[in-house]
PDB file of N, CA and C in Angstrom:
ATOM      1  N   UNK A   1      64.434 246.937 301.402  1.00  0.00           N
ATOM      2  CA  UNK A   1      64.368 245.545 301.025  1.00  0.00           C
ATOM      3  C   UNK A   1      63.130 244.909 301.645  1.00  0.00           C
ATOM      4  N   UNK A   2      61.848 244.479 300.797  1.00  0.00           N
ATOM      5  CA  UNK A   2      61.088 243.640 301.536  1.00  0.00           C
ATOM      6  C   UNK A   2      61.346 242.346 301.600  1.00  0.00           C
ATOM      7  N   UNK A   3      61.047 241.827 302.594  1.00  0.00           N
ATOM      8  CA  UNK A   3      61.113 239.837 303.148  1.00  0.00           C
ATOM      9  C   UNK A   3      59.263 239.367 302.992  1.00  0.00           C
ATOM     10  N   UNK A   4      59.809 238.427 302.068  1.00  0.00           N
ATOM     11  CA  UNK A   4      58.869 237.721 302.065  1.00  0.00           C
ATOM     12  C   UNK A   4      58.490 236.294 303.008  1.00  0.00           C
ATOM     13  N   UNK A   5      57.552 236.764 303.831  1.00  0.00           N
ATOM     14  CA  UNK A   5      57.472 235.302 304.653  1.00  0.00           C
ATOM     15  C   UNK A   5      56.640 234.731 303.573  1.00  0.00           C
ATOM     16  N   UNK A   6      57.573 233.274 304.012  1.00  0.00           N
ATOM     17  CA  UNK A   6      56.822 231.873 303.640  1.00  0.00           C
ATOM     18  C   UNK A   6      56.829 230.863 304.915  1.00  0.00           C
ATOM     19  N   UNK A   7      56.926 231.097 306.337  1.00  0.00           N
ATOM     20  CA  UNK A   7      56.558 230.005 307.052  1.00  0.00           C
ATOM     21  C   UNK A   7      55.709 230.766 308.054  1.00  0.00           C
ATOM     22  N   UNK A   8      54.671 230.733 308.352  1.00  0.00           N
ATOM     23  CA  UNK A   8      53.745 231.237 308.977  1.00  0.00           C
ATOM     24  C   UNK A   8      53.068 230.278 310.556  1.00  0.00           C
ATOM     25  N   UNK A   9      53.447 230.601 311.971  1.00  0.00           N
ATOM     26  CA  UNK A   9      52.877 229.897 313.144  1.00  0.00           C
ATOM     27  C   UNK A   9      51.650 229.786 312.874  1.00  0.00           C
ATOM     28  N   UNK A  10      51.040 229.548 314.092  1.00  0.00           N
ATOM     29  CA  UNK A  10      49.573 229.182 313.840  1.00  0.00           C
ATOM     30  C   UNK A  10      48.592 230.388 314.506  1.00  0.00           C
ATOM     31  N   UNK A  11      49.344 231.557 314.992  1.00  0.00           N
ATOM     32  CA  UNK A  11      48.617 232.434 315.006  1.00  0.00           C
ATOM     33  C   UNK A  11      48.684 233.579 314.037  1.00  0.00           C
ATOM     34  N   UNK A  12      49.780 233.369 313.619  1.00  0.00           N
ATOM     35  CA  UNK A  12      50.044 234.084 312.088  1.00  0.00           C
ATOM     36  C   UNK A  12      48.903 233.697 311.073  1.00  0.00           C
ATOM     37  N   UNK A  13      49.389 232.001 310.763  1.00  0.00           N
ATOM     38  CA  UNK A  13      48.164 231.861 310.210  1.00  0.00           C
ATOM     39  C   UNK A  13      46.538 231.984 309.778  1.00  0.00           C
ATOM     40  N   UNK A  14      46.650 232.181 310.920  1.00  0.00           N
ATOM     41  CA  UNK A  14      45.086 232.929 311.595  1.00  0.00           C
ATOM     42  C   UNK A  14      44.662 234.564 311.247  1.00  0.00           C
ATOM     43  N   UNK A  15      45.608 234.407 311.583  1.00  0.00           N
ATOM     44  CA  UNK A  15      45.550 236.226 310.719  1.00  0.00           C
ATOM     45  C   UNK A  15      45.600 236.630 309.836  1.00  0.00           C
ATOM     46  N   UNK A  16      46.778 235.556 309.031  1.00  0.00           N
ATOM     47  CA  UNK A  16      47.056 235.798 307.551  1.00  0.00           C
ATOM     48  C   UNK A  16      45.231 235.333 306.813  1.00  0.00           C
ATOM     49  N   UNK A  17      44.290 234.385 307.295  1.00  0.00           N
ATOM     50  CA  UNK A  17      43.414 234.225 306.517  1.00  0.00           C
ATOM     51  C   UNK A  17      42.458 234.566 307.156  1.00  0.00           C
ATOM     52  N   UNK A  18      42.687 235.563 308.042  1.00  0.00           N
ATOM     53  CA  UNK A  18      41.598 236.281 308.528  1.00  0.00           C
ATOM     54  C   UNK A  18      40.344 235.324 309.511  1.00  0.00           C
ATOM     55  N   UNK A  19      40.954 234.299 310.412  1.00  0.00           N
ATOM     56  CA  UNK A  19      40.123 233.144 311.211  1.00  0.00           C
ATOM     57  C   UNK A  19      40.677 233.063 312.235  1.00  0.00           C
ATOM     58  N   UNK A  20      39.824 232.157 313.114  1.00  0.00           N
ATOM     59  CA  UNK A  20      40.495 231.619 314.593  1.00  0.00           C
ATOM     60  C   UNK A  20      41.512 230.708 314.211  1.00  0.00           C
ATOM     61  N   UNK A  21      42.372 230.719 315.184  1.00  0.00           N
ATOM     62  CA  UNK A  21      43.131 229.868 315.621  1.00  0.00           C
ATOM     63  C   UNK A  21      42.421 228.380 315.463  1.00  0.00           C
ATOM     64  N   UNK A  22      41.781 228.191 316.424  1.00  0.00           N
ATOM     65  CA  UNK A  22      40.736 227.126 316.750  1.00  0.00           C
ATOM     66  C   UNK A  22      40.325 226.702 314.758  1.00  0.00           C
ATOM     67  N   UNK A  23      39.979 227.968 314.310  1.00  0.00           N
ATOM     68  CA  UNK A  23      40.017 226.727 312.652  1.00  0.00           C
ATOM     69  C   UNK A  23      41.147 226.516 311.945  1.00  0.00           C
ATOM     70  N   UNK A  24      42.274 227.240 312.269  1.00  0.00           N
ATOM     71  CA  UNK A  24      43.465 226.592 312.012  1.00  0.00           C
ATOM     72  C   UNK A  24      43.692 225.050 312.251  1.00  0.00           C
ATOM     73  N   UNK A  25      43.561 224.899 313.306  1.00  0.00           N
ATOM     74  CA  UNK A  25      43.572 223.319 314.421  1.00  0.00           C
ATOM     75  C   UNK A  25      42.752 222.268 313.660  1.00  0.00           C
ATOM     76  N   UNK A  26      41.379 222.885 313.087  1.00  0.00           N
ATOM     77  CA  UNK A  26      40.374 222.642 312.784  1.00  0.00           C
ATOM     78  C   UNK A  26      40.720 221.883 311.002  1.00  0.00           C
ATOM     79  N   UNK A  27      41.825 223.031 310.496  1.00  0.00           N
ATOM     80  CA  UNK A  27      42.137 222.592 309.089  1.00  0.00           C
ATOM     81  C   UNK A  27      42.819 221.325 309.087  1.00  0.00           C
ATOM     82  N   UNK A  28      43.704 221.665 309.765  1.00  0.00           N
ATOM     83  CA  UNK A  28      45.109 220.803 310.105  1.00  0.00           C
ATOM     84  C   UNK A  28      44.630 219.236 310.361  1.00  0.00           C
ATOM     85  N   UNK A  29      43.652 219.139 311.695  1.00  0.00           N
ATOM     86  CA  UNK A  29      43.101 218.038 311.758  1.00  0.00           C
ATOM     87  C   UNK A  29      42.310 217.276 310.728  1.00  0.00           C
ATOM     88  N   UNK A  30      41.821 218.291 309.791  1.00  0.00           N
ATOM     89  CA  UNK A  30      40.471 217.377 308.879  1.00  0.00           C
ATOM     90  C   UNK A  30      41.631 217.269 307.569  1.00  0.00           C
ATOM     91  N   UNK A  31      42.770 217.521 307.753  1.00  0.00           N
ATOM     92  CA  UNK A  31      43.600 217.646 306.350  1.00  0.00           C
ATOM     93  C   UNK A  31      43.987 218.558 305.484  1.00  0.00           C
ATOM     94  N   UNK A  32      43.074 219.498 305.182  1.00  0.00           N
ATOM     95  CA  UNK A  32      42.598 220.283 304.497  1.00  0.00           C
ATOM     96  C   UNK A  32      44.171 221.624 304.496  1.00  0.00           C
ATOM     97  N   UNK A  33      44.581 221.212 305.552  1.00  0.00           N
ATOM     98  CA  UNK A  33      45.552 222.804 305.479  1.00  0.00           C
ATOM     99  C   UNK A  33      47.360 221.563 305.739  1.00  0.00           C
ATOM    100  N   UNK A  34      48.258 221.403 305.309  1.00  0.00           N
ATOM    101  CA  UNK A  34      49.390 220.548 305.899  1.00  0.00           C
ATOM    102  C   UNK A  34      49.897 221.465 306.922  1.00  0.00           C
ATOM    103  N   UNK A  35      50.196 220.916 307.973  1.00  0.00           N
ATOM    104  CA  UNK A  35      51.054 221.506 309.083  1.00  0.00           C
ATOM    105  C   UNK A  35      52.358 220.642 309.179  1.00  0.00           C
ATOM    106  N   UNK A  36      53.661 221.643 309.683  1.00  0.00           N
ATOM    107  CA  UNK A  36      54.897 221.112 309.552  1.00  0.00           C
ATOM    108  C   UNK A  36      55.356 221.241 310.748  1.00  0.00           C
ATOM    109  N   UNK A  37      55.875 220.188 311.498  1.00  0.00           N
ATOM    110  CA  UNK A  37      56.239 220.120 313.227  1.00  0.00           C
ATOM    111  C   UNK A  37      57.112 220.291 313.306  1.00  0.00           C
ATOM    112  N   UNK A  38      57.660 220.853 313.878  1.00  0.00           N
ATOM    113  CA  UNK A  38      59.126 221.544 314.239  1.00  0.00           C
ATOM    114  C   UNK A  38      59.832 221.394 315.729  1.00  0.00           C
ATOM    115  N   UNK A  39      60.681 221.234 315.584  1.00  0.00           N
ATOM    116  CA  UNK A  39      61.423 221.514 317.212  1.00  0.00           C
ATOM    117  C   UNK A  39      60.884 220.293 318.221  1.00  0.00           C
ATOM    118  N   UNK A  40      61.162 220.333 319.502  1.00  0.00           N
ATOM    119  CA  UNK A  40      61.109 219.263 320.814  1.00  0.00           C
ATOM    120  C   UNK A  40      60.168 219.244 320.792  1.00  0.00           C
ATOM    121  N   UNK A  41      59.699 220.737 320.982  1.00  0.00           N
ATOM    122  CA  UNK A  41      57.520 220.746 321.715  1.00  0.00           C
ATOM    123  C   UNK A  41      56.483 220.675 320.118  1.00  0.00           C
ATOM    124  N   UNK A  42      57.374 220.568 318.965  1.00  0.00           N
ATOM    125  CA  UNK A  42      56.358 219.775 317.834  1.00  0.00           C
ATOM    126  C   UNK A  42      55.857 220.848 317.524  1.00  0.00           C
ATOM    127  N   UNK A  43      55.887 222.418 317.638  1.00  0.00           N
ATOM    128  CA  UNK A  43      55.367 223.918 317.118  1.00  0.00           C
ATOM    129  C   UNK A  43      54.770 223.048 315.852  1.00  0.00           C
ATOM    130  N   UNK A  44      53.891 223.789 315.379  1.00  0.00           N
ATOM    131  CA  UNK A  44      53.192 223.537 313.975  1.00  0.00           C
ATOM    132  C   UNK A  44      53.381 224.844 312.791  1.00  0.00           C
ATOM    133  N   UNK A  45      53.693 224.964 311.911  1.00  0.00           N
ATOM    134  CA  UNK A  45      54.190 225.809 310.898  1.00  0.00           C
ATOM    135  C   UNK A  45      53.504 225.718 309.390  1.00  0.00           C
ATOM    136  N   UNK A  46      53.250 226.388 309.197  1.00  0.00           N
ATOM    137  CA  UNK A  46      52.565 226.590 307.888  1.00  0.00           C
ATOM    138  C   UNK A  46      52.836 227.149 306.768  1.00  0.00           C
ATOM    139  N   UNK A  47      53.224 226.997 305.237  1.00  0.00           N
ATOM    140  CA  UNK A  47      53.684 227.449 304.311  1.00  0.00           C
ATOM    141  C   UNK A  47      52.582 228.527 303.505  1.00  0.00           C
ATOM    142  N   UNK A  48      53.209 229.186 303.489  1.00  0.00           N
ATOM    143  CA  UNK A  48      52.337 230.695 302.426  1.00  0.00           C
ATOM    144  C   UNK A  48      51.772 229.693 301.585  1.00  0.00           C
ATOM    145  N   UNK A  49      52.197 229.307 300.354  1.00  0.00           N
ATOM    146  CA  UNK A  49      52.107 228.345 299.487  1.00  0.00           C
ATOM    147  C   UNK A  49      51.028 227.429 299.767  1.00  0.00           C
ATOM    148  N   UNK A  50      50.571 226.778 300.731  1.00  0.00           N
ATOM    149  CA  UNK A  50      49.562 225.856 301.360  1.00  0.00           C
ATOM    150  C   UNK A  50      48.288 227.105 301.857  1.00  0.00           C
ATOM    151  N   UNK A  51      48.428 227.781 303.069  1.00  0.00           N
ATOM    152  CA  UNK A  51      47.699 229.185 303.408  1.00  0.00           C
ATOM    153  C   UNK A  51      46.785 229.435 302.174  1.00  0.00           C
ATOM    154  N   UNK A  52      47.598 229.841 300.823  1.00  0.00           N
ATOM    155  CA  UNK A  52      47.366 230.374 299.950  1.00  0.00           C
ATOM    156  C   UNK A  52      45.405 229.916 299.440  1.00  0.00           C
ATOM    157  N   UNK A  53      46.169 228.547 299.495  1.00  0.00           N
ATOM    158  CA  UNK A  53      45.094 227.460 298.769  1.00  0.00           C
ATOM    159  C   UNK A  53      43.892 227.657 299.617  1.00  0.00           C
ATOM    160  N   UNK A  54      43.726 227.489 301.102  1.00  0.00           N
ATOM    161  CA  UNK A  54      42.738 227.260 301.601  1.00  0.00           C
ATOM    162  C   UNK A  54      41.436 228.396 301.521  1.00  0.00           C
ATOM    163  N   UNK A  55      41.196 229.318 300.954  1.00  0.00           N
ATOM    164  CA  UNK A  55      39.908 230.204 300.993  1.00  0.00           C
ATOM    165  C   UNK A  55      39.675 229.217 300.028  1.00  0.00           C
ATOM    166  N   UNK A  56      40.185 228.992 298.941  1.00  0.00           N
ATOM    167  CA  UNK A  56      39.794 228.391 297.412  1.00  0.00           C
ATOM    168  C   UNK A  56      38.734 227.307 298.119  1.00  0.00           C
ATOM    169  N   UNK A  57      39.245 226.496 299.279  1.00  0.00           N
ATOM    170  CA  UNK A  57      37.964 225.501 299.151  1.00  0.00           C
ATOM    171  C   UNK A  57      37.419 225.391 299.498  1.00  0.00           C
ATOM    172  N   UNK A  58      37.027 226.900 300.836  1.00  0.00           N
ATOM    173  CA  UNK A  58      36.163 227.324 301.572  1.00  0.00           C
ATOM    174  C   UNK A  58      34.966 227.604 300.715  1.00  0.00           C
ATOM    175  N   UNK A  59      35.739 228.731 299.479  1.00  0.00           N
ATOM    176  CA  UNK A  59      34.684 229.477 298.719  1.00  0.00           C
ATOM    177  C   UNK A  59      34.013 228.076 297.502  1.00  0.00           C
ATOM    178  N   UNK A  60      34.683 227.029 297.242  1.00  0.00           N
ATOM    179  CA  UNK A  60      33.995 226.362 296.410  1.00  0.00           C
ATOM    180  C   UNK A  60      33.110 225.229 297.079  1.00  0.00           C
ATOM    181  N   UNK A  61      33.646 225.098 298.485  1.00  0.00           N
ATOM    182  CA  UNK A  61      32.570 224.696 299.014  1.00  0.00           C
ATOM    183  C   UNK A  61      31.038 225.346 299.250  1.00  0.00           C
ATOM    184  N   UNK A  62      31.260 226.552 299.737  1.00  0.00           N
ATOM    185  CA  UNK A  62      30.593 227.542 300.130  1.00  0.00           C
ATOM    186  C   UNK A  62      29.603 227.516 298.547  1.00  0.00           C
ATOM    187  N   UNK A  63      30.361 227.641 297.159  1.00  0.00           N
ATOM    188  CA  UNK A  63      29.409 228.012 295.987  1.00  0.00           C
ATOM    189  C   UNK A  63      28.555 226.895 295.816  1.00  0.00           C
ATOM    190  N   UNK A  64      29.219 225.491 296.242  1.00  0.00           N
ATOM    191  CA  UNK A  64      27.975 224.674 295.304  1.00  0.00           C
ATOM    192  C   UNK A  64      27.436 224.461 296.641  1.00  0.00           C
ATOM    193  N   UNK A  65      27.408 224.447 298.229  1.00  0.00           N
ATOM    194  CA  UNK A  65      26.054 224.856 299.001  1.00  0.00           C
ATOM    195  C   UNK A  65      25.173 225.339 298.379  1.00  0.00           C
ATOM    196  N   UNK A  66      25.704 226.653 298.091  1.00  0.00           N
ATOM    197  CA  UNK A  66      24.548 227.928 297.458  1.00  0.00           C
ATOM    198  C   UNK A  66      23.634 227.570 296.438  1.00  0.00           C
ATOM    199  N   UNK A  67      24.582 227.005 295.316  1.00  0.00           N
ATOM    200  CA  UNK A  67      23.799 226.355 294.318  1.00  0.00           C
ATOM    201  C   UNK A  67      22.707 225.540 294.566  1.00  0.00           C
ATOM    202  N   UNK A  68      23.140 224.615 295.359  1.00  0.00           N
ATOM    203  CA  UNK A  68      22.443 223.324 295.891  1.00  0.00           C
ATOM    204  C   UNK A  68      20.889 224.275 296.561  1.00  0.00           C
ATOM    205  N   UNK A  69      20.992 224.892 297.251  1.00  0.00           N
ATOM    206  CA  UNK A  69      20.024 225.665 297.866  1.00  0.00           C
ATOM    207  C   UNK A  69      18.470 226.150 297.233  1.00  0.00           C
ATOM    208  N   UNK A  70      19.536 226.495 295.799  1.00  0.00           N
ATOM    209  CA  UNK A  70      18.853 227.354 294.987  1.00  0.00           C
ATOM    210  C   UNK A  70      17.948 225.796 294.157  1.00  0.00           C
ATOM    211  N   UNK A  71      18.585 224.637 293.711  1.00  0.00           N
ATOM    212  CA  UNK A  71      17.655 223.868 293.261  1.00  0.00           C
ATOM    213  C   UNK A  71      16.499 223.564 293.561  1.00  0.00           C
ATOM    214  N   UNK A  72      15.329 223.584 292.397  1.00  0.00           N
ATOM    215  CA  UNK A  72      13.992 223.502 292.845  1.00  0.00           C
ATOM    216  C   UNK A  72      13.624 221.741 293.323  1.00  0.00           C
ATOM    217  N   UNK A  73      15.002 220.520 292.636  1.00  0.00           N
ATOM    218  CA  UNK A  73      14.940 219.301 293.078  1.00  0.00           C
ATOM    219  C   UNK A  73      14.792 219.541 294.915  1.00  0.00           C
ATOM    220  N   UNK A  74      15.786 220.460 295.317  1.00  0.00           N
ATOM    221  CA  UNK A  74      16.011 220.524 296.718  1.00  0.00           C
ATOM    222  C   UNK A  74      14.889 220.793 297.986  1.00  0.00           C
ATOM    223  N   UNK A  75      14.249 221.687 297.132  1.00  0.00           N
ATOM    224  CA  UNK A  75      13.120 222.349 297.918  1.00  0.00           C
ATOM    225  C   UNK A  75      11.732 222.635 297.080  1.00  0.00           C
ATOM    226  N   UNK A  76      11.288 221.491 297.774  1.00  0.00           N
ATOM    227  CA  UNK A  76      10.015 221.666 296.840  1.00  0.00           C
ATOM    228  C   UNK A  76       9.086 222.317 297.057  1.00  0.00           C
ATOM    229  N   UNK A  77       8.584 223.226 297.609  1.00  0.00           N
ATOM    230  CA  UNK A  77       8.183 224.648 297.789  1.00  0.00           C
ATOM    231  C   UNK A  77       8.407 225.500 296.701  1.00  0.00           C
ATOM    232  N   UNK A  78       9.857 225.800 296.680  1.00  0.00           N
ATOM    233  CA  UNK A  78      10.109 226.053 295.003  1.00  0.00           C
ATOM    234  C   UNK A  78      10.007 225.301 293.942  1.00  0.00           C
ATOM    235  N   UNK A  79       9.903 224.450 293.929  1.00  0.00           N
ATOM    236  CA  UNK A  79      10.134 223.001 292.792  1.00  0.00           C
ATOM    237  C   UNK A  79       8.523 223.853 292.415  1.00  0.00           C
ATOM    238  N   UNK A  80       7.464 223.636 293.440  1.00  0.00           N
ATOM    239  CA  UNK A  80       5.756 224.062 292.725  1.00  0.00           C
ATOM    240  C   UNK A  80       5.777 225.756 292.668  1.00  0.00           C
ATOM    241  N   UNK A  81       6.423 226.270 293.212  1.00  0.00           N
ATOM    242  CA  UNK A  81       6.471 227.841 293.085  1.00  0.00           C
ATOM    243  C   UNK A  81       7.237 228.004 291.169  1.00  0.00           C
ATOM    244  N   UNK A  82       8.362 227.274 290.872  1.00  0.00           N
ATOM    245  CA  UNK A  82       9.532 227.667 289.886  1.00  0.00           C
ATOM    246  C   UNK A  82       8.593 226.729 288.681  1.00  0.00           C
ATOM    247  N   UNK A  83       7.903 225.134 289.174  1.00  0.00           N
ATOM    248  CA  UNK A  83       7.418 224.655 287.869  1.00  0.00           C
ATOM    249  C   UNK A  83       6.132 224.513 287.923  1.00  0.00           C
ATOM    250  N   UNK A  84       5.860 226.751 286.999  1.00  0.00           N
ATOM    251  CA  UNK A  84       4.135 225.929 286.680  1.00  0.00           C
ATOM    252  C   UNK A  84       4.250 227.025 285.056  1.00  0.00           C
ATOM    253  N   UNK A  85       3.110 226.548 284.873  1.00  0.00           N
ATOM    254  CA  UNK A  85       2.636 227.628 283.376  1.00  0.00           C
ATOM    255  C   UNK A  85       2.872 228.644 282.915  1.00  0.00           C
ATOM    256  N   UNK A  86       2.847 229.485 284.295  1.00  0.00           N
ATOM    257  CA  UNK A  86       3.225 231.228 284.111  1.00  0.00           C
ATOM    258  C   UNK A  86       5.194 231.597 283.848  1.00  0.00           C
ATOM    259  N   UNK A  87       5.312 230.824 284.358  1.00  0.00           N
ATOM    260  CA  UNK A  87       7.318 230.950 284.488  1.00  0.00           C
ATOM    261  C   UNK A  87       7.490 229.903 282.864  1.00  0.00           C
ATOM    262  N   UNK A  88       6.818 229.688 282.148  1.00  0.00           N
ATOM    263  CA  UNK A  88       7.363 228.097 281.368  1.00  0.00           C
ATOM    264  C   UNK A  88       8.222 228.918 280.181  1.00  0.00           C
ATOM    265  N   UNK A  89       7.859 230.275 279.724  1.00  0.00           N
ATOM    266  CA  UNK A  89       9.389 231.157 279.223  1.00  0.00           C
ATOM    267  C   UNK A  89      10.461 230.966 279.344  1.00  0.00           C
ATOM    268  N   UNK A  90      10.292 231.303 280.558  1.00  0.00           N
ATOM    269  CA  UNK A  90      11.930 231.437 281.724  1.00  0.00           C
ATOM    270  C   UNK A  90      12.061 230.143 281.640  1.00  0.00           C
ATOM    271  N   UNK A  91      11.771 228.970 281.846  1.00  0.00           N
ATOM    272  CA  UNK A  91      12.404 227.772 281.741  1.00  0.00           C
ATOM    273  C   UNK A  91      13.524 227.483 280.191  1.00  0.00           C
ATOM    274  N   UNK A  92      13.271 227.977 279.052  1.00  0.00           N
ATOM    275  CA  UNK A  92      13.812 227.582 277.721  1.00  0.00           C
ATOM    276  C   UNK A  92      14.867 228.594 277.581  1.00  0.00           C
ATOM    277  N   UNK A  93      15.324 229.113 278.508  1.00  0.00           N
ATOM    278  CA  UNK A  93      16.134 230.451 278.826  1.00  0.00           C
ATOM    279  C   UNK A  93      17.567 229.827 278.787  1.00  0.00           C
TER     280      UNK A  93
END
């Protein structure tokens, strides 16, 4: 018979998404992850279901950085490297 956990501590957590502790704390505080308090001393607990979500907005944060990076508006070094005569093909692409 396998058991499926769905309430995960905060060092579980950490493991389950492969991070510190310390960005667990880190989620919890900026919002980004809900934590559920439990008991006298207030333990913090975390749902699979919630866990689940958080790479998602690591990695879509993480993609439009990248993107952003890559714009020649961003860096104009490339902006005169990406817009001249010889590349003007590749532009209608």
């Amino acid at each position: 018979m396998v058991i499926i956990k769905e309430w995960f501590t905060v060092e579980e957590a950490a493991e389950y998404l492969c991070v510190s502790k310390r960005t667990i704390y880190k989620l919890t505080k900026e919002g980004r992850l809900p934590a559920f308090r439990i008991g006298k001393e207030r333990h913090r607990r975390f749902q699979k279901e919630n866990l689940d979500k958080v790479p998602r907005m690591y990695e879509e944060t993480a993609n439009v950085a990248a993107l952003l990076k890559l714009l020649a508006s961003a860096d104009p070094v490339l902006a005169e490297a990406w817009n001249n005569e010889r590349d003007a093909a590749y532009d209608q692409i």
